[in-house]
Protein backbone atom coordinates (compact mmCIF):
# COMPACT_ATOMS: atom_id res chain seq x y z
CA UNK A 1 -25.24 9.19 -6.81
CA UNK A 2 -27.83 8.70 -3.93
CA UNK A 3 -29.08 5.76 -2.46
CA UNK A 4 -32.15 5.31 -4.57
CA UNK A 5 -29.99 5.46 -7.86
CA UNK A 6 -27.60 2.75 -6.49
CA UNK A 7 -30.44 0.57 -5.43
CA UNK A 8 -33.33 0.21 -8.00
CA UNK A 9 -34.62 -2.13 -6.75
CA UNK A 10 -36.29 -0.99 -3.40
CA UNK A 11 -39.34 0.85 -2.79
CA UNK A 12 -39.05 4.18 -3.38
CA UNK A 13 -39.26 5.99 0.07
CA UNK A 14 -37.00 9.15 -0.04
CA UNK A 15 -38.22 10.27 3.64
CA UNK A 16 -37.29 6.46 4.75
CA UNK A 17 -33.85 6.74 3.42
CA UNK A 18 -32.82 9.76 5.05
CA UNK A 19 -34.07 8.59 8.16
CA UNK A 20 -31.58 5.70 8.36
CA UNK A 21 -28.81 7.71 6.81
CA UNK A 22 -29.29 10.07 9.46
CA UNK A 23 -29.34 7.40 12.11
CA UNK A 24 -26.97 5.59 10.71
CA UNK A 25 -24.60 8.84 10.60
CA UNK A 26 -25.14 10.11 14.38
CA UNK A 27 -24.60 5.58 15.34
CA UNK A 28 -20.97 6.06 13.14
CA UNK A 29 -19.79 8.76 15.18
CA UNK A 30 -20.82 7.23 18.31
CA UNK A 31 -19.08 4.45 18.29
CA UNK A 32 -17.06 3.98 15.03
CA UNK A 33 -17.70 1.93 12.00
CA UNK A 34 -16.23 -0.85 13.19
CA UNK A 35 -18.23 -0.93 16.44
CA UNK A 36 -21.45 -0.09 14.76
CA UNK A 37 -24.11 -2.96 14.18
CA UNK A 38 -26.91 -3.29 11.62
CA UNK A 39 -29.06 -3.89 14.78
CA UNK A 40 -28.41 -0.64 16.58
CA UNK A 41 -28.82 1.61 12.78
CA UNK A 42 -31.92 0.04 12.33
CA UNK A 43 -33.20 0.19 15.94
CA UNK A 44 -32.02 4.10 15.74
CA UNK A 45 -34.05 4.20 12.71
CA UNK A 46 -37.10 3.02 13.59
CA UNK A 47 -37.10 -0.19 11.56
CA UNK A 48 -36.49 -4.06 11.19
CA UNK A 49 -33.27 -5.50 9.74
CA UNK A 50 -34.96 -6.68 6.55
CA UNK A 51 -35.95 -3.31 5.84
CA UNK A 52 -32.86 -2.72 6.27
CA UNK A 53 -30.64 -5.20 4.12
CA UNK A 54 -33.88 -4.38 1.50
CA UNK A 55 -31.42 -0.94 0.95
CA UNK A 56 -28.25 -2.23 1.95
CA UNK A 57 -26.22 -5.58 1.38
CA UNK A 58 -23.59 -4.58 3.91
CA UNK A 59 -22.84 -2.57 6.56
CA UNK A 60 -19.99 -0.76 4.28
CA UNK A 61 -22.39 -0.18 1.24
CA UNK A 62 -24.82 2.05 3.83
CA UNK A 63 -21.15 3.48 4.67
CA UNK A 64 -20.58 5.08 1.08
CA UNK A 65 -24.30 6.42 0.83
CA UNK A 66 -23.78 8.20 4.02
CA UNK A 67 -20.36 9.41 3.15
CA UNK A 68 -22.13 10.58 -0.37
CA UNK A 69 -25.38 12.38 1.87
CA UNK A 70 -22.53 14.13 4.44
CA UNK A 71 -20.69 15.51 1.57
CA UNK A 72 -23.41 16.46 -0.85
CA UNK A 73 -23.22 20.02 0.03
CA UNK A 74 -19.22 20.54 -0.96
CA UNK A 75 -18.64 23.29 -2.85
CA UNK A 76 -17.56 23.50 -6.66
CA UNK A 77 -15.34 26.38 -6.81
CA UNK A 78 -15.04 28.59 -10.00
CA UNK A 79 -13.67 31.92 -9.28
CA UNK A 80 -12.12 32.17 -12.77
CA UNK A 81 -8.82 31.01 -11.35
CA UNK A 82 -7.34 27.72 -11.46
CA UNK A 83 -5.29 28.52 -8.79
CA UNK A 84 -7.79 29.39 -6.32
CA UNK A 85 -10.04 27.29 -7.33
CA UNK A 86 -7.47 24.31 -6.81
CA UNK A 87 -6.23 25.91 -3.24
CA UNK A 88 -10.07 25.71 -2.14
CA UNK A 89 -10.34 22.52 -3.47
CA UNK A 90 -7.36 21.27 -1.32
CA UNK A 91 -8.42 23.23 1.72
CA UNK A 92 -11.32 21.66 1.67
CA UNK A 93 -10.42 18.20 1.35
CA UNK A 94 -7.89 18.98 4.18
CA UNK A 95 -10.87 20.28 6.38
CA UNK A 96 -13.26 17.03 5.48
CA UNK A 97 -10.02 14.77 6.44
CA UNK A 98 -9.52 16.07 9.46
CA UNK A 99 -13.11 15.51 11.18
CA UNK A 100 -14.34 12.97 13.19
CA UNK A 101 -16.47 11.60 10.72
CA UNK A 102 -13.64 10.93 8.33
CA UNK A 103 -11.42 9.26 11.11
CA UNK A 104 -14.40 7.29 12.62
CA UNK A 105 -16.04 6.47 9.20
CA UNK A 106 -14.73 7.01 5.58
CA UNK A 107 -11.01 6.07 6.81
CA UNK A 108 -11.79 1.92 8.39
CA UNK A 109 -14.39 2.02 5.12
CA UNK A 110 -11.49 2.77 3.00
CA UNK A 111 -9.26 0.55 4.79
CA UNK A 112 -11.80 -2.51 4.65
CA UNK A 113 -11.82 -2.18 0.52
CA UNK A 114 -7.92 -2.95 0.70
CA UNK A 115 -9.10 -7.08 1.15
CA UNK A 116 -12.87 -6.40 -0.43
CA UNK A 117 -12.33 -5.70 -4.68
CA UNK A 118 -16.20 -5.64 -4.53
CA UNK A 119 -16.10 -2.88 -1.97
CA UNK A 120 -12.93 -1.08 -3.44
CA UNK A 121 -14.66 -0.80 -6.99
CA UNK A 122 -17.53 0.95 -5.18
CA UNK A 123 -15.54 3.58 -3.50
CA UNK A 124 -13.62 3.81 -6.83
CA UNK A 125 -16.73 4.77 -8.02
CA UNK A 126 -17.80 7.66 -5.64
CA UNK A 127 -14.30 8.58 -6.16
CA UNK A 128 -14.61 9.20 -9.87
CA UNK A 129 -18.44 10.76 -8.82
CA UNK A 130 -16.49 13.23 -6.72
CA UNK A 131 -13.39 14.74 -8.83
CA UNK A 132 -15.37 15.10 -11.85
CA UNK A 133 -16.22 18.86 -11.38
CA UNK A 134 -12.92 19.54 -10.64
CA UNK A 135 -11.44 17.75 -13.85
CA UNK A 136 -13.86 19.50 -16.22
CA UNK A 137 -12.57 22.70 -14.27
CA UNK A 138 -9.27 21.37 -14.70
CA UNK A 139 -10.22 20.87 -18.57
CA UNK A 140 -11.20 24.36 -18.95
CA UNK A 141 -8.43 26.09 -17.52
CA UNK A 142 -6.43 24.06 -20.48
CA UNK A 143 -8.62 25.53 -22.79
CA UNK A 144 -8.60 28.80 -21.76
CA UNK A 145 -4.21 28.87 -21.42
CA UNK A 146 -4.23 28.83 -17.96
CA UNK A 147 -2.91 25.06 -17.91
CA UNK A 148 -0.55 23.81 -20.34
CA UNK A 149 -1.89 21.87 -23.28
CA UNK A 150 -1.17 18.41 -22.52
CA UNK A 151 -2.00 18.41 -18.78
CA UNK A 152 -3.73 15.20 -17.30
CA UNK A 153 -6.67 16.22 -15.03
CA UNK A 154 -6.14 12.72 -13.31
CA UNK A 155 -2.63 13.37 -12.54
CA UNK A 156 -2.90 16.96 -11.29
CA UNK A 157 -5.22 15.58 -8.76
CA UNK A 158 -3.65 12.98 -7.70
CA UNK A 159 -0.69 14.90 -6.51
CA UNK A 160 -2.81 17.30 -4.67
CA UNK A 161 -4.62 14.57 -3.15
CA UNK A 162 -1.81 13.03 -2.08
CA UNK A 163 0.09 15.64 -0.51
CA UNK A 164 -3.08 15.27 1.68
CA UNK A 165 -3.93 10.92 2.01
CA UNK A 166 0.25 10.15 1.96
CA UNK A 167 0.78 12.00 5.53
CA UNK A 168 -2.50 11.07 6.92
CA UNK A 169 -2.11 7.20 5.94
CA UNK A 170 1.39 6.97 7.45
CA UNK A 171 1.66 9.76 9.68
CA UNK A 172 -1.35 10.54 11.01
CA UNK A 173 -0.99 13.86 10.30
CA UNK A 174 -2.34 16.84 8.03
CA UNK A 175 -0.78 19.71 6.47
CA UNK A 176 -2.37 22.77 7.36
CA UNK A 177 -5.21 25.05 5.78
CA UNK A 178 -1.67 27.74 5.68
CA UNK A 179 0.37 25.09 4.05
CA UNK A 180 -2.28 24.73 1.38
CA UNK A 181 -0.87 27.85 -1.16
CA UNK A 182 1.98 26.77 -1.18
CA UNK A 183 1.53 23.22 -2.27
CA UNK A 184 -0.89 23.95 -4.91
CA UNK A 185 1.57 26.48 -5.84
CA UNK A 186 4.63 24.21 -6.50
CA UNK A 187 2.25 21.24 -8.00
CA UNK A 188 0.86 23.98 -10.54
CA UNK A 189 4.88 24.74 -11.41
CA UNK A 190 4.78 21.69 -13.63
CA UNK A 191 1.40 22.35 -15.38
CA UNK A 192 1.05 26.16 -15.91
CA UNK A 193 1.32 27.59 -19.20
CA UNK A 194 4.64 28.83 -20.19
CA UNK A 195 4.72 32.41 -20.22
CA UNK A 196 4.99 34.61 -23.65
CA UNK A 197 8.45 35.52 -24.37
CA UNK A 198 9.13 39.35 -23.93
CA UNK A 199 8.99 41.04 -27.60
């Protein structure tokens, strides 16, 4: 979902609104989200603050749009096999979450939802935007036998994701691009297909 789509309402100025997501990207990793000001985005952007707040109610909503413009070019994998297609998956995520966007941006955005339900239910949102490729790949590796009938999508996600957001919330740490096989590995133990019985 892009800007425009979230915000009907505006004029319709696609060249304008990747100007300030740009700006408002390279102001983010300056200085932090929580250091940023409307002021200095629009200023970088070449614009007034009404223009602005014309796009964007909030500082945070710009946040997700830029979050959704950074990651736009993520790759879908489908190389025929859950299994890799779930250990790129996880790599990736593990690459994205250890970058200084993530730390300086998406992380205090994330954390500011915990006391904002209005802003939570938006990220909630982008979050559902995000893992749907990879639960209608999920989906079809159930068809095809190389999941278990049964499997939730929702759930095998979840515990990838959170061998990833657990250490990184309360560690501030990351498992490593190496450690990645073997995780999606022993998650896929409880959701592969049993195997035929020998004749």
């Amino acid at each position: 979902m892009n800007a425009q789509a979230a915000h009907p309402g505006r004029p319709r100025d696609r060249r304008l609104d990747e100007a300030i997501l740009e700006a408002a990207l390279a102001v983010f990793l300056e200085r932090g989200y929580i250091a940023t000001s409307i002021s200095e985005i629009a200023r970088r952007a070449g614009l007034g603050t009404p223009a602005f707040y014309r796009r964007w109610p909030t500082k945070a909503a710009l946040a997700i749009d830029v979050t959704a413009h950074w990651s736009a070019e993520e790759p879908i994998p489908d190389t025929g096999s859950i299994r890799d297609d779930l250990l790129e998956f996880l790599r990736f995520r593990i690459r994205m979450f250890g970058t200084p966007f993530f730390h300086r941006v998406l992380l205090p955005v994330v954390l500011e939802a915990a006391a904002k339900p209005g802003l939570s239910e938006a990220i909630g949102a982008r979050f559902l935007d995000y893992r749907r490729p990879m639960d209608a790949r999920i989906r079809a590796a159930i068809a095809s036998g190389e999941l278990r009938a049964g499997t939730d999508p929702h759930m095998l996600i979840d515990l990838l994701m959170g061998t990833v957001s657990m250490p990184l919330l309360f560690s501030q740490s990351l498992p490593s691009e190496a450690e990645a096989e073997t995780i999606v590995d022993q998650v896929l133990e409880g959701f592969a297909a049993p195997k035929p019985m020998p004749d």
